[in-house]
Protein backbone atom coordinates (compact mmCIF):
# COMPACT_ATOMS: atom_id res chain seq x y z
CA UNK A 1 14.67 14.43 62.78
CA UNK A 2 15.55 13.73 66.78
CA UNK A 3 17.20 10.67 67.63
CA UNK A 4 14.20 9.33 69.45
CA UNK A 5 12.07 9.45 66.72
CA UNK A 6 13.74 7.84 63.22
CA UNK A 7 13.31 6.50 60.10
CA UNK A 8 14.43 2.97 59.83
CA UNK A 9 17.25 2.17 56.98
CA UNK A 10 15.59 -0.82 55.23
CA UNK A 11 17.96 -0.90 52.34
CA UNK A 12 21.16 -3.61 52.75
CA UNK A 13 22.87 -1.00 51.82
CA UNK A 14 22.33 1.34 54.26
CA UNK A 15 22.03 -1.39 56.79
CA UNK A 16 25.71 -2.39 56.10
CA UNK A 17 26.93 0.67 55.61
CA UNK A 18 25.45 1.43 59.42
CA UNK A 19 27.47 -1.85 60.28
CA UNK A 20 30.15 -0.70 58.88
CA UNK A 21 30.30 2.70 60.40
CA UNK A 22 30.13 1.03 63.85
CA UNK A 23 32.59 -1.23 63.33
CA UNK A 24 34.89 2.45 62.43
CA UNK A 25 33.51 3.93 65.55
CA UNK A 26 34.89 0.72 67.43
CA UNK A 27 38.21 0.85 66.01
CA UNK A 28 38.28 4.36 67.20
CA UNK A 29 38.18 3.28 70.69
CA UNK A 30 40.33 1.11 70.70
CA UNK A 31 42.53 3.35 69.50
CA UNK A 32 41.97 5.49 72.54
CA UNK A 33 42.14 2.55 74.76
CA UNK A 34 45.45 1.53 73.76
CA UNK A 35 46.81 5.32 74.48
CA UNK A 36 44.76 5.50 77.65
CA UNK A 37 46.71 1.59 78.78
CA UNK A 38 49.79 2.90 77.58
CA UNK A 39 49.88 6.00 80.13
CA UNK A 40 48.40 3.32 83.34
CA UNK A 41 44.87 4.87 82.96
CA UNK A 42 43.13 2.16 85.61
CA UNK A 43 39.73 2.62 84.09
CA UNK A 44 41.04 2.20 80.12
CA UNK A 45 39.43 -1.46 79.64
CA UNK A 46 36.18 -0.07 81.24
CA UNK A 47 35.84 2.71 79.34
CA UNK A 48 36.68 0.47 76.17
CA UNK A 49 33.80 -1.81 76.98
CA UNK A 50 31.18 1.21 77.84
CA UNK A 51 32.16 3.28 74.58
CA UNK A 52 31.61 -0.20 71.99
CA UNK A 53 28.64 -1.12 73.62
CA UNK A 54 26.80 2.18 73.93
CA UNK A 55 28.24 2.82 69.53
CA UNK A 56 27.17 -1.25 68.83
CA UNK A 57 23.93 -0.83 70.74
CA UNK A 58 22.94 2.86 68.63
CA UNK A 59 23.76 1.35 65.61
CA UNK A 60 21.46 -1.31 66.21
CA UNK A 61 18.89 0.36 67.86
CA UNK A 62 18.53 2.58 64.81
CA UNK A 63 18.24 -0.71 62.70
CA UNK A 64 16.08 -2.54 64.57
CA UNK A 65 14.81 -5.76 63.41
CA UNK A 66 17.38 -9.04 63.71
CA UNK A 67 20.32 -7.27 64.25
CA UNK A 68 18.23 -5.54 67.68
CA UNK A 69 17.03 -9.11 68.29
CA UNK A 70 20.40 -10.72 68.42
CA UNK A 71 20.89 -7.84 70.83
CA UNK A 72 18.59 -8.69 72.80
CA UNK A 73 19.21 -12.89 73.15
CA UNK A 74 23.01 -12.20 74.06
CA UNK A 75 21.54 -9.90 77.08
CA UNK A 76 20.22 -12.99 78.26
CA UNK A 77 23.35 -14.91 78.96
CA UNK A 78 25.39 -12.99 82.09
CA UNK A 79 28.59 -14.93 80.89
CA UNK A 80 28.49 -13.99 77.33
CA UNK A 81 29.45 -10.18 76.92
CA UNK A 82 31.05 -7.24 79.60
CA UNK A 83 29.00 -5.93 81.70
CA UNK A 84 28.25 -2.80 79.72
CA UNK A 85 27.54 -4.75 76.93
CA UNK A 86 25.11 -6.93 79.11
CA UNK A 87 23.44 -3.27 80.70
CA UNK A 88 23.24 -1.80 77.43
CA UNK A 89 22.01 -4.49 75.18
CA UNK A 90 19.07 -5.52 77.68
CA UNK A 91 17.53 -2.17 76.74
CA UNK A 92 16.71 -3.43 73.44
CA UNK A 93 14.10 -6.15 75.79
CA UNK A 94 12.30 -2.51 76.35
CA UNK A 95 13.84 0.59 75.58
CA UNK A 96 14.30 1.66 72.04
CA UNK A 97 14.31 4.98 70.57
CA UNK A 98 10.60 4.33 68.77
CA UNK A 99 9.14 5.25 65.49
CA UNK A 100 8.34 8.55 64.20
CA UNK A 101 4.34 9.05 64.40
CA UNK A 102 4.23 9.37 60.40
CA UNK A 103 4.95 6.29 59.92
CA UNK A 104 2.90 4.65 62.06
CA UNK A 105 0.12 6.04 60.50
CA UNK A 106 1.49 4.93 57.12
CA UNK A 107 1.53 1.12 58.52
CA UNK A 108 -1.76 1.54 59.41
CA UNK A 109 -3.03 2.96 56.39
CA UNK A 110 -1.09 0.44 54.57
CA UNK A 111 -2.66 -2.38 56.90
CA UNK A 112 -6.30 -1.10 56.97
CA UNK A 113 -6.70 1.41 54.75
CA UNK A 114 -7.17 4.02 57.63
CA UNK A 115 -5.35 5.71 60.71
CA UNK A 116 -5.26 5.07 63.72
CA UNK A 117 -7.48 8.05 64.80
CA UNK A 118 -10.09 6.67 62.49
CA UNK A 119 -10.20 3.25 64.03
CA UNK A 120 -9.49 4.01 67.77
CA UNK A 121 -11.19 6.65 70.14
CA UNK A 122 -7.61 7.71 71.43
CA UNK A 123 -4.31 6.62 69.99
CA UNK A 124 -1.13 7.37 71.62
CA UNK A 125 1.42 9.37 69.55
CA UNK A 126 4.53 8.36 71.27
CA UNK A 127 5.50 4.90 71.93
CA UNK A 128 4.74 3.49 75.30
CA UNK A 129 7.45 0.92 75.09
CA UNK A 130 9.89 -0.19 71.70
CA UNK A 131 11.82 -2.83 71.56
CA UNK A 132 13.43 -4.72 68.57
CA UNK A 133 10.78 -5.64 66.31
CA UNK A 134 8.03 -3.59 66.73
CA UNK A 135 6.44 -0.88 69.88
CA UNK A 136 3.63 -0.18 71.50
CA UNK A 137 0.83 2.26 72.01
CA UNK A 138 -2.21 2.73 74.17
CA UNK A 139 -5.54 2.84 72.42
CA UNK A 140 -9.18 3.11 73.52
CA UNK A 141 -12.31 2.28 71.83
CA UNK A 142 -15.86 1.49 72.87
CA UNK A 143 -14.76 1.52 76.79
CA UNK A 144 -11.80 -0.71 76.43
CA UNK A 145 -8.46 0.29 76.83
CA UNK A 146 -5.85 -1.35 74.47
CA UNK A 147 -2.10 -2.40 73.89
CA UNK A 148 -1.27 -1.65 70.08
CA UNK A 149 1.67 -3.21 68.82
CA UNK A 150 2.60 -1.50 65.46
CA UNK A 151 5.70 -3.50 63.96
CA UNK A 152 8.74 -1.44 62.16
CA UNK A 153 8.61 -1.45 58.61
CA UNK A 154 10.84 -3.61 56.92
CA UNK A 155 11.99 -5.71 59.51
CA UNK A 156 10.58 -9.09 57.83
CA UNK A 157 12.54 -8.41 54.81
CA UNK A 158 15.69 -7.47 56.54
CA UNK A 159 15.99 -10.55 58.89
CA UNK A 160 18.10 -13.21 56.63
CA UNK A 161 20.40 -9.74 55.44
CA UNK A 162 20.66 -8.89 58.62
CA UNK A 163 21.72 -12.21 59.99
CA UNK A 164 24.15 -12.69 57.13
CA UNK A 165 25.82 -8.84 58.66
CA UNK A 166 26.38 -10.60 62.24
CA UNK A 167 27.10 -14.31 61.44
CA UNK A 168 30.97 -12.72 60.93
CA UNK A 169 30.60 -11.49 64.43
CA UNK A 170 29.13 -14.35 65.72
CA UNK A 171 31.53 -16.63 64.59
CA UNK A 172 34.93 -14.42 65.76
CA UNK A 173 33.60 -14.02 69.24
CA UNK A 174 32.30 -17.47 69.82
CA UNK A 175 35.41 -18.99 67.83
CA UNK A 176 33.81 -21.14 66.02
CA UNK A 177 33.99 -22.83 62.62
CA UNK A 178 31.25 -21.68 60.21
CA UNK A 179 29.94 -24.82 59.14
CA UNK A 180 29.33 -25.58 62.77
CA UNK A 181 26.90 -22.70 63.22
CA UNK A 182 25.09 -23.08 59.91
CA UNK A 183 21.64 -25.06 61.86
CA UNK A 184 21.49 -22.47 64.64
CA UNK A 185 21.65 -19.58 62.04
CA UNK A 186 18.75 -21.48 60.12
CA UNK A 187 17.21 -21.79 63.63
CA UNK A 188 17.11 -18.49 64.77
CA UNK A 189 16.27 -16.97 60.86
CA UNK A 190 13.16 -19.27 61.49
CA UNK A 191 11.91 -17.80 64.63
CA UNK A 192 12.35 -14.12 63.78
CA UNK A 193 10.60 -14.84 60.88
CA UNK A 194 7.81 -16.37 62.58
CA UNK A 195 7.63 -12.89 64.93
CA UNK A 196 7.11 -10.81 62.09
CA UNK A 197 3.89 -12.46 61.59
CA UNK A 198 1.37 -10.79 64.17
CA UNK A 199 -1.28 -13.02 62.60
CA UNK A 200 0.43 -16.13 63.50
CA UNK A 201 1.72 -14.19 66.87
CA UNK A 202 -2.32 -13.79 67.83
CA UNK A 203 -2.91 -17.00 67.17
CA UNK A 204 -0.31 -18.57 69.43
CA UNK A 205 -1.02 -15.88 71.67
CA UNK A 206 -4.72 -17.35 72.13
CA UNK A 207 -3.66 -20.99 71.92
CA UNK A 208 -1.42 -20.37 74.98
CA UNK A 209 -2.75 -18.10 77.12
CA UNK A 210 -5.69 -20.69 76.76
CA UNK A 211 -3.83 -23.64 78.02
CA UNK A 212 -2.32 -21.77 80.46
CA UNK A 213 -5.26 -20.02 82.04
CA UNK A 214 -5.36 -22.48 85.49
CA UNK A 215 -1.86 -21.51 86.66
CA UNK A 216 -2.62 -19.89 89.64
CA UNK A 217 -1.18 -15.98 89.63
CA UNK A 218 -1.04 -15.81 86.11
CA UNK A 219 -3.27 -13.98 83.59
CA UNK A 220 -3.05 -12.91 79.79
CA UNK A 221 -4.41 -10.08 77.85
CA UNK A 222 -7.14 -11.08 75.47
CA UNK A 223 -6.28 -10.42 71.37
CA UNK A 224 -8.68 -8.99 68.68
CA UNK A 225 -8.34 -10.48 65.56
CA UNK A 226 -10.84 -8.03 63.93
CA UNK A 227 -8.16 -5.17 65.12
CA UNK A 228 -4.81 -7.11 64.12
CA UNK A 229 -3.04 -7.57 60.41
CA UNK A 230 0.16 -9.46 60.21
CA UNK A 231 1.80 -5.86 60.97
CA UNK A 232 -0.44 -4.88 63.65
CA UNK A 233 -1.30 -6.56 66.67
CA UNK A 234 -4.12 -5.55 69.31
CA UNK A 235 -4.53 -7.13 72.68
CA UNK A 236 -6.57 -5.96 75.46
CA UNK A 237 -4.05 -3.26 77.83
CA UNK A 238 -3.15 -5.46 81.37
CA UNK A 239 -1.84 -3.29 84.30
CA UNK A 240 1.11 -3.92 85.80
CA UNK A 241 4.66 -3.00 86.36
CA UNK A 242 7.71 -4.99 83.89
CA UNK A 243 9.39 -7.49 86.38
CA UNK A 244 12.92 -5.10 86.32
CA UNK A 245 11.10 -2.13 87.84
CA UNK A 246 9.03 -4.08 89.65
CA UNK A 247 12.15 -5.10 91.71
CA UNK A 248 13.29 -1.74 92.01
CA UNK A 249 10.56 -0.86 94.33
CA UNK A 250 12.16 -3.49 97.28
CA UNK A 251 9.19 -5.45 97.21
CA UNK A 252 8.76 -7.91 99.84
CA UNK A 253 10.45 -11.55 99.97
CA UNK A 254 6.59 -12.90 100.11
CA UNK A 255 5.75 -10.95 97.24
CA UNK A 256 8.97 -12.19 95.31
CA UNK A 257 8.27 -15.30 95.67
CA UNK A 258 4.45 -15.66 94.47
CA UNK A 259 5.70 -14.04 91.53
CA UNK A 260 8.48 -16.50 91.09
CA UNK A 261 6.44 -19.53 91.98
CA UNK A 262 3.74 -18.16 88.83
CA UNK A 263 6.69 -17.29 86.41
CA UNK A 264 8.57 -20.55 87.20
CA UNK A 265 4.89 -22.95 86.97
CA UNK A 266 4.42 -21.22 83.84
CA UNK A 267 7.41 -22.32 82.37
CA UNK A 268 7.97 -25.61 84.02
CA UNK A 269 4.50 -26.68 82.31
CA UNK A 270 4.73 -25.90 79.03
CA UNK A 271 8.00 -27.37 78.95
CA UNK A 272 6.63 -30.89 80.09
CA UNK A 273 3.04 -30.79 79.66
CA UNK A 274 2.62 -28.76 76.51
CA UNK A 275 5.86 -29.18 74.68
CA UNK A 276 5.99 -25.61 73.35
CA UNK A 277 7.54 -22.71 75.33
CA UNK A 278 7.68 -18.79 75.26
CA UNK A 279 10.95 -19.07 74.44
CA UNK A 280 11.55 -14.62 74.98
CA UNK A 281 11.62 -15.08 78.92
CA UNK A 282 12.94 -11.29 79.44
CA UNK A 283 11.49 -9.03 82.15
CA UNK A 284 9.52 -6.64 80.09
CA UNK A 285 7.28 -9.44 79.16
CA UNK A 286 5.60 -9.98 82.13
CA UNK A 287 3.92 -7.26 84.10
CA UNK A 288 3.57 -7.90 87.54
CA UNK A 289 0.37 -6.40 89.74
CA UNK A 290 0.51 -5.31 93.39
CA UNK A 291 -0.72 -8.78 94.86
CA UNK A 292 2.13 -10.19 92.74
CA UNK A 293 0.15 -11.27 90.12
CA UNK A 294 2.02 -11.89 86.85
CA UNK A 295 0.90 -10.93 83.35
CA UNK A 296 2.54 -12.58 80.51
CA UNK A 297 2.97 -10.74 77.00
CA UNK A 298 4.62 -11.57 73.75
CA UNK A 299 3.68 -15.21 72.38
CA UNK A 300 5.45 -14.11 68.85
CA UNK A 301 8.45 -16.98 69.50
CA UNK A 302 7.05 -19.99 70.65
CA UNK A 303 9.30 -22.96 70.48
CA UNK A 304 7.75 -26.10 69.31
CA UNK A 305 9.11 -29.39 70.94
CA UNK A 306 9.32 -32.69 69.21
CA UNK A 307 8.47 -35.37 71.07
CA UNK A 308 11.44 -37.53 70.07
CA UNK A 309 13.60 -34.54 71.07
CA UNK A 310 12.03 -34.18 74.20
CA UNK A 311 12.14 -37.87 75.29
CA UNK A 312 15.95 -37.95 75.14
CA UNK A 313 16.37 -33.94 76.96
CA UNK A 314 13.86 -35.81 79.67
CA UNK A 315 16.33 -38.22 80.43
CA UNK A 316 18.50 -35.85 82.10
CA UNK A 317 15.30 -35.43 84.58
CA UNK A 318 16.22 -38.88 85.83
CA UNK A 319 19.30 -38.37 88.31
CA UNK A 320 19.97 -41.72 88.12
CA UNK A 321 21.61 -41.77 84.44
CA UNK A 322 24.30 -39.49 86.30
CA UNK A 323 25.49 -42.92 87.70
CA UNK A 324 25.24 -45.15 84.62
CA UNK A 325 28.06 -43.71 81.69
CA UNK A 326 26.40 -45.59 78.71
CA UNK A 327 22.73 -44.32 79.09
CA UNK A 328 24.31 -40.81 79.80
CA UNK A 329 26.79 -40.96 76.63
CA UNK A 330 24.11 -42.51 74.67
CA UNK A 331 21.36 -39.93 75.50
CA UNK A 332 24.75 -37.17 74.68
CA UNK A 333 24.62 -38.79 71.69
CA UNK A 334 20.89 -37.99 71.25
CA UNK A 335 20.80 -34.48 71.98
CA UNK A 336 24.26 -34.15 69.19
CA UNK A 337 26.31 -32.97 72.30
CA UNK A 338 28.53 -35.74 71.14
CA UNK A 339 28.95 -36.85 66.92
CA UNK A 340 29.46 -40.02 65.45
CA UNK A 341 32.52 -38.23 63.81
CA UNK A 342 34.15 -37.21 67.09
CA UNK A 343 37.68 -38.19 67.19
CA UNK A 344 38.58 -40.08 70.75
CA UNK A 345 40.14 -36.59 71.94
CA UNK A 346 37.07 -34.31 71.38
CA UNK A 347 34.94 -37.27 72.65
CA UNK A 348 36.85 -37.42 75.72
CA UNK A 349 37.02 -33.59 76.13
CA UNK A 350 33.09 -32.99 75.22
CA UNK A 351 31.86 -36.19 77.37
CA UNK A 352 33.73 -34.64 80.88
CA UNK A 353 32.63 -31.09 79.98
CA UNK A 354 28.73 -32.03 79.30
CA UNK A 355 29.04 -34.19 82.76
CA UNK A 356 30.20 -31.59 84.56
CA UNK A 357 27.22 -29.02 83.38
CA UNK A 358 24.40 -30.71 82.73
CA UNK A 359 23.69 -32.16 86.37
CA UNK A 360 24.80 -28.83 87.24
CA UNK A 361 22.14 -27.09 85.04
CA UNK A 362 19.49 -29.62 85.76
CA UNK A 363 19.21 -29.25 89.33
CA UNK A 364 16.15 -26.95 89.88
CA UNK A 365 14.15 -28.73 87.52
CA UNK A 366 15.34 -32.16 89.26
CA UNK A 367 14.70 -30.88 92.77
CA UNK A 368 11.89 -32.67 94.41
CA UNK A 369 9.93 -30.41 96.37
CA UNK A 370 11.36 -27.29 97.25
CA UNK A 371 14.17 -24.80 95.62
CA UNK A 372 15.73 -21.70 96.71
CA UNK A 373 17.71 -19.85 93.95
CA UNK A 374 18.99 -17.25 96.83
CA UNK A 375 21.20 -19.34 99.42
CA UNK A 376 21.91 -22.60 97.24
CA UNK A 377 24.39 -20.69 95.08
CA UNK A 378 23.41 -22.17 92.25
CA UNK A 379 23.67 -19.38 90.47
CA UNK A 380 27.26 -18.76 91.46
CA UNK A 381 28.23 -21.96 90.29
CA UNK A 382 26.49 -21.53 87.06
CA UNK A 383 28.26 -18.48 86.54
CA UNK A 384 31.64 -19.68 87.67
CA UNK A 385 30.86 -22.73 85.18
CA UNK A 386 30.44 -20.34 82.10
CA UNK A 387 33.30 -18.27 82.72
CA UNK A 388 35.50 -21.06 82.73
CA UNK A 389 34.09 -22.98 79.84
CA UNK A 390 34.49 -19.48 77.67
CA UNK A 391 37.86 -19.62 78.97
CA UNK A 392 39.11 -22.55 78.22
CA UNK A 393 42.14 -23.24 75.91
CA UNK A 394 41.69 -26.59 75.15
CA UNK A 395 37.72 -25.96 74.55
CA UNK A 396 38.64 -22.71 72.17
CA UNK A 397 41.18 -25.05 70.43
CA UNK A 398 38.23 -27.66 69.08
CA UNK A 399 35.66 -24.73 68.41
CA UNK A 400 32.97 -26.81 67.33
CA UNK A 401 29.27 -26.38 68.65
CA UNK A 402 27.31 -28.75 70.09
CA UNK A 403 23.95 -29.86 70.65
CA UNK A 404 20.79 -30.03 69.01
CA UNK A 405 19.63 -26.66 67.18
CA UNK A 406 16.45 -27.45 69.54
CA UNK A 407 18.58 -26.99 72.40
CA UNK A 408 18.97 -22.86 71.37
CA UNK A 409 16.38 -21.52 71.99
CA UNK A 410 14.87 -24.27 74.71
CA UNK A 411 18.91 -22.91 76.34
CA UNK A 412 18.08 -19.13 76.07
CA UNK A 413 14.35 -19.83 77.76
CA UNK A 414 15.89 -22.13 80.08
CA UNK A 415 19.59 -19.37 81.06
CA UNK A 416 16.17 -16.52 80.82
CA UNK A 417 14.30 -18.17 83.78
CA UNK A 418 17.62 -18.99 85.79
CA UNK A 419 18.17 -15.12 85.69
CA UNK A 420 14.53 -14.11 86.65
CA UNK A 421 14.65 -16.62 89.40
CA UNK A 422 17.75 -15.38 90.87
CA UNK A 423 17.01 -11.59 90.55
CA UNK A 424 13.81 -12.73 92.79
CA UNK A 425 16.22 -14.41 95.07
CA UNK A 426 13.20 -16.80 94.78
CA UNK A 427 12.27 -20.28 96.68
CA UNK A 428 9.84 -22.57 94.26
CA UNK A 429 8.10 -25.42 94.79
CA UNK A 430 8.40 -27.65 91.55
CA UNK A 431 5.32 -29.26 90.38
CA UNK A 432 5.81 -30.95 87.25
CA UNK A 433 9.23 -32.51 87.46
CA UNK A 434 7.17 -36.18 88.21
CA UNK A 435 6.02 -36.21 84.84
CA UNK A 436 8.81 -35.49 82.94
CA UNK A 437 10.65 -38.74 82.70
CA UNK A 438 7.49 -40.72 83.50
């Protein structure tokens, strides 16, 4: 069977005995890093970092499902892994080795009791695009072209295993205590969950794209529910280039910008005017046009906001409780960044970190008017920020998380859109920051 066309272990088994065999593979290298460091090789770290992440990322590539997914989120965040890790891992937003055609047709047979010859006028054979949970073909039918997202089998019974295989992992490279990480493990279990359901993905699919039909530069493919099963998902086929090659082709600093402006209006309202979010903000879900028109994909994690929740994240909208310490502890309190069982040490600690990044991380949503991501530097101090939190002694010595299991995935959307904005080298215009503390 070639590489780029495999079977998927769905077994735990298997699945940790794939885990396993990476985690061999990884001791191997380091092995050869130690004798390559030992004889002044200049390049033996680098090499380290490119051999574990290109033996992590085929392992979970050939998994798929959570394990990809997790993948996939740590991409996200620039400060979080090497920068092999960070190159390799992003593939899994796009470009995985896809499903044998066999079994495709067995999903669909499974789903509707036919292939997909038999329901379509043309069906792809290979994969268009793959990613973690499912891939995509191009279909037509009746004049219409479609997008045909065919999900891997086994990947909704293999999320809570597969968590359970990287919680270890989790918890040894973000040093923290178990316990602490036991209602972001719940959260994320939740969501991937919820993306394994294409039935409920078309339906919040249609809800959004719905409310978000008036933002200007922004379109959404249209979803048949007479062509969709909770394992397959149809939606109308929208031209366009994903955002990463779209920047390849040196596109103009005009063009950049109207799609910035779309991508960040998009975000910026559903965050205060819907309270719900596409919370998987990656570039290969939205397709940008010529004109630098922007078409947005993938609705399967939405993140729900509770209003309660959102009243006290608001407050940091509001740069004047930067200036008063009570309402800004009290609203830390709020959002769990500090805990009632905080000794005065870790208060003290957490309190001077959180005041340090969160007017730091609030800015372009505070800014009145206009925002350029490109010569502010914003993104330089974000960074610099990051790498000395993950640094720092003191920090690594009270490993406890903090914040509201809300805050994850509103976090990833929010670190997501920092990244697009600043690949753009974009300048927005905000539009809904008046209502937000309102």
């Amino acid at each position: 069977m070639k590489k780029d066309q495999m079977k998927i272990p769905t077994g735990k088994v298997k699945r940790a005995t794939k885990i396993i065999g990476a985690g061999a593979k990884v001791g191997g290298n380091y092995v050869k890093y130690f004798a390559k460091k030992a004889i002044g090789n200049k390049h033996a770290k680098e090499d380290l970092d490119e051999a574990n992440a290109s033996d992590i990322y085929d392992t979970l590539s050939e998994l798929k499902g959570g394990a990809l997914k997790a993948a996939q989120i740590v991409s996200m965040d620039r400060n979080f892994l090497p920068k092999a890790f960070q190159e390799k891992f992003a593939q899994a937003q796009y470009k995985v080795p896809p499903l044998s055609y066999p079994l495709v047709v067995k999903t669909f047979k499974t789903n509707f009791g036919k292939t997909p010859t038999e329901i379509f006028e043309t069906f792809t054979k290979e994969a268009l695009n793959a990613a973690s949970i499912g891939q995509v073909h191009k279909a037509t039918k009746d004049g219409k072209t479609y997008a045909v997202k065919v999900q891997y089998p086994g990947v909704a019974d293999s999320i809570s295993s597969d968590l359970k295989l990287v919680r270890p992992l989790a918890v040894r490279m973000l040093n923290l205590k178990g316990k602490d990480i036991d209602k972001y493990f719940d959260e994320v279990e939740s969501k991937l969950l919820e993306e394994t359901d294409y039935k409920n993905e078309i339906a919040q699919s249609i809800e959004m794209a719905e409310a978000c039909a008036h933002i200007e530069n922004t379109i959404f493919p249209k979803y048949y529910r007479d062509l969709s099963t909770e394992k397959v998902l149809t939606m109308s086929w929208v031209e366009g280039e994903p955002l990463s090659v779209f920047l390849k082709s040196n596109p103009s600093q005009e063009i950049r910008n109207k799609v910035g402006q779309a991508i960040w209006d998009f975000y910026t309202f559903q965050m205060n005017e819907l309270k719900a979010i596409h919370a998987d903000p990656h570039p290969g879900n939205f397709l940008v046009q010529p004109d630098g028109t922007v078409a947005v994909i993938d609705f399967g994690c939405v993140k729900r906001i509770p209003d309660e929740f959102y009243k006290s994240y608001a407050k940091f909208l509001d740069e004047s409780i930067f200036e008063d310490e009570k309402r800004f502890k009290d609203a830390l309190y709020e959002l769990e960044f500090l805990l009632p069982e905080d000794t005065e040490e870790e208060q003290q600690v957490f309190f001077e970190l959180f005041k340090e990044m969160i007017p730091l991380f609030s800015i372009p949503f505070r800014a009145n008017g206009v925002f350029d991501f490109s010569s502010s530097g914003f993104m330089d101090k974000v960074n610099e920020v990051g790498k000395r939190v993950s640094t720092d002694k003191e920090l690594r010595k009270l490993n406890t998380a903090r914040g509201s299991k809300h805050l994850l995935y509103i976090n990833r959307t929010n670190f997501g859109l920092f990244a697009i904005m600043d690949d753009l080298k974009a300048t927005i215009t905000n539009k809904f920051v008046q209502h937000s503390f309102s």
